[in-house]
N, C-alpha and C. Protein backbone atom coordinates (compact mmCIF):
# COMPACT_ATOMS: atom_id res chain seq x y z
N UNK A 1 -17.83 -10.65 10.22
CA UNK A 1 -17.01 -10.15 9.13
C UNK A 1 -16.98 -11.18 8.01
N UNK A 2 -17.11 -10.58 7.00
CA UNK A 2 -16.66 -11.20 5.60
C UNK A 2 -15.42 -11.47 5.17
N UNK A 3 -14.68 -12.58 3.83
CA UNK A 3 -13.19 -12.41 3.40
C UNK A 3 -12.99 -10.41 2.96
N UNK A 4 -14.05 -10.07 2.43
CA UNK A 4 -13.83 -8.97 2.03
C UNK A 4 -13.34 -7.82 3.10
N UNK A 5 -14.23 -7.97 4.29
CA UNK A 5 -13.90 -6.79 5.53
C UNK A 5 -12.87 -7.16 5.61
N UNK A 6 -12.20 -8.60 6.07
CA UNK A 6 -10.90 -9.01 6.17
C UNK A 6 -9.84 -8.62 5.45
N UNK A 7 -10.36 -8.62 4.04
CA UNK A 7 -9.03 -8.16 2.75
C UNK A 7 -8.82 -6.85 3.43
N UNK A 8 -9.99 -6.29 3.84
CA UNK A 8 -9.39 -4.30 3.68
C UNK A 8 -9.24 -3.99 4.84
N UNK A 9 -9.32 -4.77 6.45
CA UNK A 9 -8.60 -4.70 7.60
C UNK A 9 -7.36 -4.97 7.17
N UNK A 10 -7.13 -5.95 6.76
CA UNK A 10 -5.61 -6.40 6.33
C UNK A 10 -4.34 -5.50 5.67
N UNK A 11 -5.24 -4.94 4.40
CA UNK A 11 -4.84 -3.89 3.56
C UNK A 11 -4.72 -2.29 4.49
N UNK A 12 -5.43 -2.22 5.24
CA UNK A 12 -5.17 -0.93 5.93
C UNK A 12 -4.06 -1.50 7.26
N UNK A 13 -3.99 -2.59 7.75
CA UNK A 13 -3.00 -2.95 8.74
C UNK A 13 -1.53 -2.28 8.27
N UNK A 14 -1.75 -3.11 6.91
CA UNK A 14 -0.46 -2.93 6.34
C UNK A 14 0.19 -1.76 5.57
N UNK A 15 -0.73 -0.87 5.64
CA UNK A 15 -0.63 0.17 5.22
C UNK A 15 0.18 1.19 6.50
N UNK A 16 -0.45 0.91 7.66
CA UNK A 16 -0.05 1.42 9.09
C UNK A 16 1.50 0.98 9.06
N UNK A 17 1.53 -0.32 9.03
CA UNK A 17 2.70 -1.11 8.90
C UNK A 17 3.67 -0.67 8.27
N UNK A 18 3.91 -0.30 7.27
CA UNK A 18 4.63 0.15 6.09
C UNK A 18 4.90 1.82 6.51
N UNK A 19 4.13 2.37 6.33
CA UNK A 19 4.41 3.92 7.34
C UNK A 19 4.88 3.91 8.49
N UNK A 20 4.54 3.05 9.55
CA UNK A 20 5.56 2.80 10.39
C UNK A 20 7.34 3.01 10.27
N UNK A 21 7.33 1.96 9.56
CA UNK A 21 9.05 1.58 9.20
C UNK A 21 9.55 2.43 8.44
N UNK A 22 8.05 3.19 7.67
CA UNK A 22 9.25 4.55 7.18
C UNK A 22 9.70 5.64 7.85
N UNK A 23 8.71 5.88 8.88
CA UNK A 23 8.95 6.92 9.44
C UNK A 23 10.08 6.57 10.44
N UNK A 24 10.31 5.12 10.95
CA UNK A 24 11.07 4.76 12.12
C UNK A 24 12.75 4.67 11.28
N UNK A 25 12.88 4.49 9.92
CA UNK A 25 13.82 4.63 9.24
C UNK A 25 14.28 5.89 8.98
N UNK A 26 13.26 7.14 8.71
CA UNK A 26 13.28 8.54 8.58
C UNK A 26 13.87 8.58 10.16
N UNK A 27 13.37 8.81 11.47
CA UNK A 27 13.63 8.81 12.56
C UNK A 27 15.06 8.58 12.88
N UNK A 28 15.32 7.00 12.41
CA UNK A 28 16.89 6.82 12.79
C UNK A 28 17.75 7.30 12.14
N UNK A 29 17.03 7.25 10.68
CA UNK A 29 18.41 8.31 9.94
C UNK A 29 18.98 10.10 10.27
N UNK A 30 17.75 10.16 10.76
CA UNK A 30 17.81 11.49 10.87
C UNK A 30 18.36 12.13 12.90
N UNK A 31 18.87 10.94 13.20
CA UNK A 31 19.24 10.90 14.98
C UNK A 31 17.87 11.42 15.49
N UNK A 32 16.82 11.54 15.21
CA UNK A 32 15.49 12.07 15.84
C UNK A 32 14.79 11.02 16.78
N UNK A 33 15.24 9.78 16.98
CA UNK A 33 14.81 8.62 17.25
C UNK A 33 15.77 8.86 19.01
N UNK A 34 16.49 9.63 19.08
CA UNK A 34 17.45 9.88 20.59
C UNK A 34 17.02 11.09 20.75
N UNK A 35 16.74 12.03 19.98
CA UNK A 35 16.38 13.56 20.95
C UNK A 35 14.42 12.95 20.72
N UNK A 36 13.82 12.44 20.27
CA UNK A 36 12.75 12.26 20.56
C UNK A 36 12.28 10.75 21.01
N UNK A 37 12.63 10.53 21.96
CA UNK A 37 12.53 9.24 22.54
C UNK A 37 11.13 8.88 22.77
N UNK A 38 10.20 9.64 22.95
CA UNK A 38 9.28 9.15 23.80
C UNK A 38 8.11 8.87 22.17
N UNK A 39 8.29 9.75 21.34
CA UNK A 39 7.45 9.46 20.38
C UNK A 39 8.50 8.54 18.85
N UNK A 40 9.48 8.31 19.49
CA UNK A 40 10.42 7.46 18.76
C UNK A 40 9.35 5.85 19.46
N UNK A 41 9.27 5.65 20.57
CA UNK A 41 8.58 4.76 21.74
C UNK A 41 7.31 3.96 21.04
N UNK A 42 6.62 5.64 20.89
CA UNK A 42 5.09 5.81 20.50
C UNK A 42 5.11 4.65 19.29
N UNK A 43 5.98 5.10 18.65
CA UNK A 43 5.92 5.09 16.86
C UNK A 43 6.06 3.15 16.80
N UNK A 44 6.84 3.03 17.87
CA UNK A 44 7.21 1.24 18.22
C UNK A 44 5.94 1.04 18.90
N UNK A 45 5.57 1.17 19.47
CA UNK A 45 3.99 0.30 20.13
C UNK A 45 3.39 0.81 19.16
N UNK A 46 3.26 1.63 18.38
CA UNK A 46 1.80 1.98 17.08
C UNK A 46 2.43 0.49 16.20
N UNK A 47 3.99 0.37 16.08
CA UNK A 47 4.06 -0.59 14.91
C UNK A 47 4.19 -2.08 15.36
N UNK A 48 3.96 -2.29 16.84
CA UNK A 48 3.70 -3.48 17.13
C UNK A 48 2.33 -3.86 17.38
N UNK A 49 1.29 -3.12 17.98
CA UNK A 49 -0.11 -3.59 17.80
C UNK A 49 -0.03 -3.59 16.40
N UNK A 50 -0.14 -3.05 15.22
CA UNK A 50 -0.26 -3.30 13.42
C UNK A 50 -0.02 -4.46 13.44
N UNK A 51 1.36 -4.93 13.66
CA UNK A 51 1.54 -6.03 13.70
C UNK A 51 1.03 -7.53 14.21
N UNK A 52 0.45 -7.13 15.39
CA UNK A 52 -0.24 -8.03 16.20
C UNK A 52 -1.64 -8.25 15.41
N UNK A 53 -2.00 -6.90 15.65
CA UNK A 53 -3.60 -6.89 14.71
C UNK A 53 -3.93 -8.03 13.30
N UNK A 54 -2.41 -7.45 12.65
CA UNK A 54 -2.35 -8.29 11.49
C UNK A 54 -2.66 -9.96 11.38
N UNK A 55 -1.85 -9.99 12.24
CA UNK A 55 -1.62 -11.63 12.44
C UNK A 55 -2.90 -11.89 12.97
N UNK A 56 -3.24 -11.56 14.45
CA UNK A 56 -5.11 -11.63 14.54
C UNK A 56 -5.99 -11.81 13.19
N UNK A 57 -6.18 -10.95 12.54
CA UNK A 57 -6.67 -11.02 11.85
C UNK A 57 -6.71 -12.12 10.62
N UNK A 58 -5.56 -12.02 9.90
CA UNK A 58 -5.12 -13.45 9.45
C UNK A 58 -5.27 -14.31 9.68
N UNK A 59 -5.49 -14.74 11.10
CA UNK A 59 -5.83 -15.91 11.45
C UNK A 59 -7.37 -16.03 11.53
N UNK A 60 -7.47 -15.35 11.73
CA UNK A 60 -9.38 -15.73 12.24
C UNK A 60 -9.76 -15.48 10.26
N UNK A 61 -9.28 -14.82 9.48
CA UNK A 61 -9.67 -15.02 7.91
C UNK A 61 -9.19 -16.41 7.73
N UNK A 62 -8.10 -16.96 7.76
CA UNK A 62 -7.78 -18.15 7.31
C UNK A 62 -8.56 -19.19 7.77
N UNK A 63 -8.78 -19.63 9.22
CA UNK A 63 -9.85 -20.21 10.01
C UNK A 63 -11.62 -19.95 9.12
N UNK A 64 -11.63 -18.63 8.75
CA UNK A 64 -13.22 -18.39 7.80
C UNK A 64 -13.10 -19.43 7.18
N UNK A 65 -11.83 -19.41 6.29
CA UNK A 65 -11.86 -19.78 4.83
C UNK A 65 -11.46 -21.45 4.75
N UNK A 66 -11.18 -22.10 6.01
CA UNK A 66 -10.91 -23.07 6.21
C UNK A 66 -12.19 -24.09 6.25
N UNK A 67 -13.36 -23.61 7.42
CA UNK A 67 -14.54 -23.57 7.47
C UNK A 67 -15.29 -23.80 6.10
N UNK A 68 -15.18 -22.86 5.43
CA UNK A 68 -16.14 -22.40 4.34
C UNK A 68 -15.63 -23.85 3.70
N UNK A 69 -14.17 -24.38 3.10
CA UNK A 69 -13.69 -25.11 2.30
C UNK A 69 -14.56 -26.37 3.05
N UNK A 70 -14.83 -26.70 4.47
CA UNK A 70 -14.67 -28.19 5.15
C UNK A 70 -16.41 -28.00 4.64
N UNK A 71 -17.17 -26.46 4.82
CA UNK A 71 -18.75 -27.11 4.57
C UNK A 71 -19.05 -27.16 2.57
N UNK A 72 -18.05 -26.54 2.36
CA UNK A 72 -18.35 -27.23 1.00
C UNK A 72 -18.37 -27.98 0.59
């Protein structure tokens, strides 16, 4: 992977990310988060791998770009 694949893994992480918390905000506001528990559940492990992914990712871009700076 390139900084670039990286920018737009990143950019779509966070895109997941962000829809997440709306829908989990839609969810709680709306008490749908207790009569639908199991995809209230879902919606939390979809927004914790994003999360995880993210940071993965971040790191192994920052590490690129760390590299790239030490052979320049």
């Amino acid at each position: 992977m390139n900084i670039e694949d990286y920018k737009s893994v990143l950019k779509a992480l966070q895109q997941i990310i962000d829809d997440a918390k709306s829908l989990m905000t839609q969810f709680e506001g709306n008490n749908i988060d207790r009569t639908l528990s199991s995809g209230n559940h879902t919606l939390h492990e979809l927004y914790q791998r994003a999360v995880s992914s993210q940071k993965t990712y971040t790191h192994e871009m920052l590490d690129m770009l760390e590299k790239q700076a030490i052979a320049d």
